[in-house]
Protein backbone atom coordinates (compact mmCIF):
# COMPACT_ATOMS: atom_id res chain seq x y z
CA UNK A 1 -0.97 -25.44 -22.93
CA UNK A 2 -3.33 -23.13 -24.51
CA UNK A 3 -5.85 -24.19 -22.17
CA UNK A 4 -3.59 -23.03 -19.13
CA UNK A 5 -2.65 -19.59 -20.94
CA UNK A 6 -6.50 -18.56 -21.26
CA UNK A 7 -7.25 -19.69 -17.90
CA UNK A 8 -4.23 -17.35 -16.21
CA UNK A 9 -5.16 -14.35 -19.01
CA UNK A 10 -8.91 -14.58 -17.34
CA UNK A 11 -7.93 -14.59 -13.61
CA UNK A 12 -5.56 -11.88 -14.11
CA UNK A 13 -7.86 -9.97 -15.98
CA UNK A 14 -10.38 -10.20 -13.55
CA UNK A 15 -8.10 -9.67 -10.69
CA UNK A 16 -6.97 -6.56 -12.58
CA UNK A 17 -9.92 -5.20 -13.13
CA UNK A 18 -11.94 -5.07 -9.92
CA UNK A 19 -9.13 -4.76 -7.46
CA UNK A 20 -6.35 -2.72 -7.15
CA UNK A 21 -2.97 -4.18 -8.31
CA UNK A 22 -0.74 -2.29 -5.06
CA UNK A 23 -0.90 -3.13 -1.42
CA UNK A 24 -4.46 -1.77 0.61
CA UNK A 25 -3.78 -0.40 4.10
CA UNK A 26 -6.53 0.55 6.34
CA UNK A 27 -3.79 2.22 8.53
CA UNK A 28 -2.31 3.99 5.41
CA UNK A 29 -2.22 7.63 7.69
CA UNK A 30 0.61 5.97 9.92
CA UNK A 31 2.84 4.89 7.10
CA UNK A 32 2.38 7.16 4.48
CA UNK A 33 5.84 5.87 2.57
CA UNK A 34 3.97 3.06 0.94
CA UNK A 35 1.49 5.43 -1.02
CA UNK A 36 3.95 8.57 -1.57
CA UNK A 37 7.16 8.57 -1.72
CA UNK A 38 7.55 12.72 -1.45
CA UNK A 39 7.37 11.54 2.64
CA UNK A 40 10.42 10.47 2.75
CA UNK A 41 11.95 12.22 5.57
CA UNK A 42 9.40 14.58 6.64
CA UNK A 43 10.12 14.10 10.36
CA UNK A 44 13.72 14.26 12.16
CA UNK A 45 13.92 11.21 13.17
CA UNK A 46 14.52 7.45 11.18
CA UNK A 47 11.55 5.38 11.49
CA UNK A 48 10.99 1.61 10.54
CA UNK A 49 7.99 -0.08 10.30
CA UNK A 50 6.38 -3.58 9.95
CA UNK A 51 2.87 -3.83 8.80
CA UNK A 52 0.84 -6.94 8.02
CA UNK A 53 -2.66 -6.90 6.51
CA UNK A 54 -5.02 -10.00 6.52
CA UNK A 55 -7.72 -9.39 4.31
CA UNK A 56 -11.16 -11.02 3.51
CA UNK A 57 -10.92 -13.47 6.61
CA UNK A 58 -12.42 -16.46 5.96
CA UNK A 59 -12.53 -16.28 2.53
CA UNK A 60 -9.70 -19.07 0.99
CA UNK A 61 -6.67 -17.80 -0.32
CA UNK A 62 -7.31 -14.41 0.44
CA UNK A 63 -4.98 -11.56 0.52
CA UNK A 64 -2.19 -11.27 2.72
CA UNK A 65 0.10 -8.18 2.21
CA UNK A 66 3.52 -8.09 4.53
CA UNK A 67 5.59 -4.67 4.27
CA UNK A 68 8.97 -3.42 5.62
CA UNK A 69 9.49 0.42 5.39
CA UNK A 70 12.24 2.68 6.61
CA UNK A 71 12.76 5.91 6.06
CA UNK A 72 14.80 8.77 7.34
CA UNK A 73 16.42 12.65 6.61
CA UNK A 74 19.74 14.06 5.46
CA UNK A 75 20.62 16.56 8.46
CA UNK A 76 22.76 19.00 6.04
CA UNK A 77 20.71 18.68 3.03
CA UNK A 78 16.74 19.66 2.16
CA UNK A 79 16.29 15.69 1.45
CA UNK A 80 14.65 12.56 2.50
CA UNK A 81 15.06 8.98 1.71
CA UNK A 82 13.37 5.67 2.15
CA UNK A 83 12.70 1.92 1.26
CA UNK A 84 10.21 -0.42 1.26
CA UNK A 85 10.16 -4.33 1.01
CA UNK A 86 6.83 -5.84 0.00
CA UNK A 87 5.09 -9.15 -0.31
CA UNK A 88 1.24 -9.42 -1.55
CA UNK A 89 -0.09 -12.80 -2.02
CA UNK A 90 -3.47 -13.77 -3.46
CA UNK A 91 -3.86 -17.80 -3.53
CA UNK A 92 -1.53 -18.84 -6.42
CA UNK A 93 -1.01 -15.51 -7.33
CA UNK A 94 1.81 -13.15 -6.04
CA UNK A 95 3.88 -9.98 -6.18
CA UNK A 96 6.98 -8.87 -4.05
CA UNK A 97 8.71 -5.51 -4.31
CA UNK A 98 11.78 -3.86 -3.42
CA UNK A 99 11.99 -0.07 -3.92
CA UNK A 100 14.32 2.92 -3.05
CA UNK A 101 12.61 6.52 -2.51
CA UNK A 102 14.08 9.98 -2.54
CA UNK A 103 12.86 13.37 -1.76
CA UNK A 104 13.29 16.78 -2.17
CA UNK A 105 12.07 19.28 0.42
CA UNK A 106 10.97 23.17 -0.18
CA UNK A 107 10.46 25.76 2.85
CA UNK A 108 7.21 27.31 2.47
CA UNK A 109 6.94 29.48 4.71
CA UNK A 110 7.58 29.53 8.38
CA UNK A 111 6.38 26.26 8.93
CA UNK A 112 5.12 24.86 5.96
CA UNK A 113 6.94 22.59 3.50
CA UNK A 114 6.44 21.33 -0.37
CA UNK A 115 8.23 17.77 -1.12
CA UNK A 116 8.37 16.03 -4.17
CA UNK A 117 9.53 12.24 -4.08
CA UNK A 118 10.80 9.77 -5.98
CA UNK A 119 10.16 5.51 -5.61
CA UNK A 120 12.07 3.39 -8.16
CA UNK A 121 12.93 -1.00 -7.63
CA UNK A 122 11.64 -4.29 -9.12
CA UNK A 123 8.64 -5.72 -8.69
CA UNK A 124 8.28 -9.99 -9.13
CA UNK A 125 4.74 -10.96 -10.42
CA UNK A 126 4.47 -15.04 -9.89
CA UNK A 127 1.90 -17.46 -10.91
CA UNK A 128 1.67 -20.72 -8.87
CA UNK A 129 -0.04 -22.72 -11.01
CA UNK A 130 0.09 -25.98 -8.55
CA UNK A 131 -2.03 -23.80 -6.47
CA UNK A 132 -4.65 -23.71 -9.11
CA UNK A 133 -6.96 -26.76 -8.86
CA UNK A 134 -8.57 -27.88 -12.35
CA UNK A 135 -11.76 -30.00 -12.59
CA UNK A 136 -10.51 -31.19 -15.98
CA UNK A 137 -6.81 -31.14 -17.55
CA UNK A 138 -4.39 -33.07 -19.58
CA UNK A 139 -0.90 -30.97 -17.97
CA UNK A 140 1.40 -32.04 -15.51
CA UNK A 141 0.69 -28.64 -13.28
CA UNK A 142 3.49 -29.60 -10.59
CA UNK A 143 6.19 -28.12 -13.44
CA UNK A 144 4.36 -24.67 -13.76
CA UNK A 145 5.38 -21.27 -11.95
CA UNK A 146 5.30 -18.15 -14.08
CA UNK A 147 7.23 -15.63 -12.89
CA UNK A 148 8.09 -11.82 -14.41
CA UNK A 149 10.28 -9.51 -13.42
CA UNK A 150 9.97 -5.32 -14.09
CA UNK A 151 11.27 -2.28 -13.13
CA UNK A 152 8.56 0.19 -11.48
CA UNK A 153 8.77 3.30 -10.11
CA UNK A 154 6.31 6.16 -8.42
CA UNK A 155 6.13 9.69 -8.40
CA UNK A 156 4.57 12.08 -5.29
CA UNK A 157 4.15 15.50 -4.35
CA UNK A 158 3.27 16.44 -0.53
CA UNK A 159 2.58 19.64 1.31
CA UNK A 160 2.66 20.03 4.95
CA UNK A 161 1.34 22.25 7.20
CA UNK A 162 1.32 23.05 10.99
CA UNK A 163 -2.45 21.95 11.29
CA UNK A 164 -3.00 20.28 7.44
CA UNK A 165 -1.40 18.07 4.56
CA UNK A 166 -1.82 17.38 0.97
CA UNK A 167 -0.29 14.52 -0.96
CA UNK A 168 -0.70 13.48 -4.61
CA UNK A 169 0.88 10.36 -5.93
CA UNK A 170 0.78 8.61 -9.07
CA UNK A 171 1.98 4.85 -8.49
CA UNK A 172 3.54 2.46 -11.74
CA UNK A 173 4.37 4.75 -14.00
CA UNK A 174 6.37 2.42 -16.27
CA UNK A 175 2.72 0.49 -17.17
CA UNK A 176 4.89 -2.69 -17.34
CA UNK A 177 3.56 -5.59 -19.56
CA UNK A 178 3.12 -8.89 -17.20
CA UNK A 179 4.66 -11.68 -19.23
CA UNK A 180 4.31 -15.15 -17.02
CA UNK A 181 5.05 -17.25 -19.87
CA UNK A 182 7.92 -17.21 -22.97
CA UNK A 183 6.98 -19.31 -25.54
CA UNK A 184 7.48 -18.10 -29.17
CA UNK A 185 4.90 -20.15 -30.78
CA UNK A 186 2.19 -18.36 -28.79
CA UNK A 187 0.27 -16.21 -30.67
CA UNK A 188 0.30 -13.06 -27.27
CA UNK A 189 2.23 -13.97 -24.10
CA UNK A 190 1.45 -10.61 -22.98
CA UNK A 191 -1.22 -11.21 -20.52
CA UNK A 192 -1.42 -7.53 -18.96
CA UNK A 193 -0.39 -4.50 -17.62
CA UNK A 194 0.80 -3.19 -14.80
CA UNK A 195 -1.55 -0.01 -14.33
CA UNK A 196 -1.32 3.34 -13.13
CA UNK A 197 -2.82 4.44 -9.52
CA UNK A 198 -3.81 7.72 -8.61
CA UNK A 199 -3.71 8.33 -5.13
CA UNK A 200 -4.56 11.82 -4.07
CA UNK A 201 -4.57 12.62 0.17
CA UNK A 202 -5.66 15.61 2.57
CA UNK A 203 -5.88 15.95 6.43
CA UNK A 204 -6.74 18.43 9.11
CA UNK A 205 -5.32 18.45 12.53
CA UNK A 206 -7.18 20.28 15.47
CA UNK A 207 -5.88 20.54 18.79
CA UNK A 208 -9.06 20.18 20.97
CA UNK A 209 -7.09 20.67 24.58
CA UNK A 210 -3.53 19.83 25.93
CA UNK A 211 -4.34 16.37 25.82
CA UNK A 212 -6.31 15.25 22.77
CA UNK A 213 -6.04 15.99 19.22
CA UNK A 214 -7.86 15.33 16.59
CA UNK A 215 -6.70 14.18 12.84
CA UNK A 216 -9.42 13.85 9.81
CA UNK A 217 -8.11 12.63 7.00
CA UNK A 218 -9.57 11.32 3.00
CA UNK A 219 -8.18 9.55 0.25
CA UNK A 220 -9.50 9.18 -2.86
CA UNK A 221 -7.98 6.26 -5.17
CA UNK A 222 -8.88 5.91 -8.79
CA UNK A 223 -7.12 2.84 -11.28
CA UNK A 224 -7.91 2.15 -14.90
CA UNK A 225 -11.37 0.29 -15.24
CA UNK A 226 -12.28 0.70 -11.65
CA UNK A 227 -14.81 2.80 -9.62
CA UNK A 228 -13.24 5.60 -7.67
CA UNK A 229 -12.58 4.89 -4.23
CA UNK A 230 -12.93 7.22 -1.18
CA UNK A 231 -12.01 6.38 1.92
CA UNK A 232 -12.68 8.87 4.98
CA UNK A 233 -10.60 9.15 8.29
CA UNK A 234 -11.06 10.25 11.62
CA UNK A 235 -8.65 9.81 15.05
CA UNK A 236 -8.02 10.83 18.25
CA UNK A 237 -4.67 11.06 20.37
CA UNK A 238 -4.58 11.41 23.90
CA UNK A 239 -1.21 12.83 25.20
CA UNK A 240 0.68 11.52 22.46
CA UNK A 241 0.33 7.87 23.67
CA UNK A 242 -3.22 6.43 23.40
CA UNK A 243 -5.47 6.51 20.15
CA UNK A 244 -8.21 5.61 18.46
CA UNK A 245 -10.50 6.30 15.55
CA UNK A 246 -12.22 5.01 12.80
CA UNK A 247 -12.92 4.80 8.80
CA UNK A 248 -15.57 4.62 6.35
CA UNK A 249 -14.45 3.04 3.03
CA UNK A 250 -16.88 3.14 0.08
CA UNK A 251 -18.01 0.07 -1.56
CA UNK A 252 -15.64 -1.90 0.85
CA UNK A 253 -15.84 -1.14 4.51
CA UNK A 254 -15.47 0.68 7.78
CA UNK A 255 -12.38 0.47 9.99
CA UNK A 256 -12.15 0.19 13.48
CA UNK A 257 -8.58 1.11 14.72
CA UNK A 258 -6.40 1.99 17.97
CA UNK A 259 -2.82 2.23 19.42
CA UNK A 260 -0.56 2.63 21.62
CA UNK A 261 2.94 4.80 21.48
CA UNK A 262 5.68 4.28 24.39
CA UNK A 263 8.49 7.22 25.07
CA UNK A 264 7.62 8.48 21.77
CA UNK A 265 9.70 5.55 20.50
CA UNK A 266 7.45 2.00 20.21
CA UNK A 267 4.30 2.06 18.63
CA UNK A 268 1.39 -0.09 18.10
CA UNK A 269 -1.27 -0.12 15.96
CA UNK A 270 -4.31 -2.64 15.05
CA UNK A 271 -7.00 -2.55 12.94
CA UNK A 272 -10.46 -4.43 11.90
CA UNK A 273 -11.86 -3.86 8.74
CA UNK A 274 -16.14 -4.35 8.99
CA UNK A 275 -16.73 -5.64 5.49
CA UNK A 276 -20.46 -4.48 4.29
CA UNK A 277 -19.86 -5.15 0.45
CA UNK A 278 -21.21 -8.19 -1.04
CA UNK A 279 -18.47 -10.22 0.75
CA UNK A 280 -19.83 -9.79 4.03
CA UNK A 281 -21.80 -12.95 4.27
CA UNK A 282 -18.03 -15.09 3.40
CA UNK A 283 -15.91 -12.70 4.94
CA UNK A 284 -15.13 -12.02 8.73
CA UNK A 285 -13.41 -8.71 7.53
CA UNK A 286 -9.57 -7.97 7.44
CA UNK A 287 -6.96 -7.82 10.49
CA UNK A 288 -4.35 -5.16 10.37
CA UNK A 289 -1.15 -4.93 12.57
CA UNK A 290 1.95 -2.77 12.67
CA UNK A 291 4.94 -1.96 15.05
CA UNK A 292 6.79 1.25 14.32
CA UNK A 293 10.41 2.11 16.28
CA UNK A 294 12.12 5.47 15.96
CA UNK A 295 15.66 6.30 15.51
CA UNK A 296 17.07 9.33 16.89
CA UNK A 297 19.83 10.79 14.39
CA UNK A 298 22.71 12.82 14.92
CA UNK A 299 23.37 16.57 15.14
């Protein structure tokens, strides 16, 4: 059993380490929800969205990341509020989520408004170890899942303008140990830690004539242990139906992506991630879909 326990403490301290521990979406700028909660109700309208990511493409047991967000406004009250369902799975290793958001909205201005948000649920952290192939053992690994269950919770501050945004989030605050396996006679059955992510976001919109404008948009994420990552934007919208654009991720990749919005009400989106890191030569890059319906809401 010993044997088992080291083996899980390295792959999750590897995993840990070099990759970020919450969902990566190349399309993050058209569901904003899942890094900041303080977006919660921006718009005046209720929105769901499904988005699934397929990363690392021909790589086995890769990541595949599945998300359900909604999110909507209180007409009589300065407030937003949101959800989001999430399911990120890594070979034998995953994590589902289930969170609630709330926001509070500030009039700066004429048109200009300062939100801070709020994103509290569980979060399920899962070990398959049958999914885990050893070239030597004594256990019986059909018995083994490890499983832990924690409270989480997110904190965000936005500011939007008529032609630019700002966003600041700070994801995990309650640095939750992982515990995938209770035995008292262990000597630590702490493995690790959930850590914090600092996600801070900025855009520009231009309007270049009555039928295109133009978004540019950067991220920067940072996480205990890891290299800061900046990811640049850059998309145009062609009457408010067709667009297209493209990233430039560092260290990881650059994103090809375009859409397509009906009546203001359906949209589309896809993505393909061109992986130059040192994956390239494994990988055939990641696949990113999402489908996005609005709700009208009553006067």
């Amino acid at each position: 059993m010993k044997r088992l326990l080291t083996y899980i403490l390295l792959l999750l301290s590897v995993s840990q380490v070099f990759a970020q521990q919450t969902p990566l979406y190349s399309m993050y700028m058209f569901n904003e929800l899942s890094y900041n909660p303080a977006v919660a109700g921006r718009n005046d309208y209720c929105e769901a969205q499904v988005n699934n990511r397929y990363q690392f493409v021909g790589i086995e047991n890769a990541p595949i990341t599945a998300t359900i967000t909604l999110t909507g406004k209180l007409r009589q009250h300065p407030m937003g509020w949101g959800g989001m369902i999430y399911n990120d799975s890594q070979g034998a290793f995953s994590k589902f989520g289930v969170y609630g958001a709330y926001s509070y909205q500030l009039k700066v201005g004429e048109q200009s408004k300062l939100s801070f948000g709020l994103n509290a649920g569980l979060v399920k952290y899962a070990v398959d170890m049958t999914k885990i192939r050893f070239l030597q053992t004594e256990e019986n690994l059909t018995e083994y899942m490890y499983t832990s269950v924690r409270p989480d919770a997110s904190f965000g501050v936005y500011f939007d303008a008529k032609d630019y945004f700002v966003g600041l989030s700070l994801d995990q605050l309650l640095n939750n140990k992982i515990e995938v396996y209770n035995d008292t006679l262990a000597v630590d059955n702490t493995l690790n830690r959930f850590k914090s992510h600092f996600n801070l976001m900025g855009g520009y919109r231009y309007r270049i004539s009555n039928s295109l404008l133009s978004e540019s948009s950067v991220v920067f994420r940072k996480v205990a242990a890891s290299p800061l990552q900046m990811e640049l934007s850059s998309r145009v919208t062609y009457r408010e139906v067709i667009w297209g654009g493209m990233s430039f991720r560092t260290s990881d990749a650059i994103v090809l992506f375009v859409g397509y919005t009906f009546r203001d009400l359906l949209s589309f989106g896809y993505s393909y991630d061109i992986t130059y890191s040192g994956l390239r030569k494994a990988s055939h890059g990641a696949h990113e879909v999402f489908l996005s319906i609005k709700f009208k809401q009553n006067e």
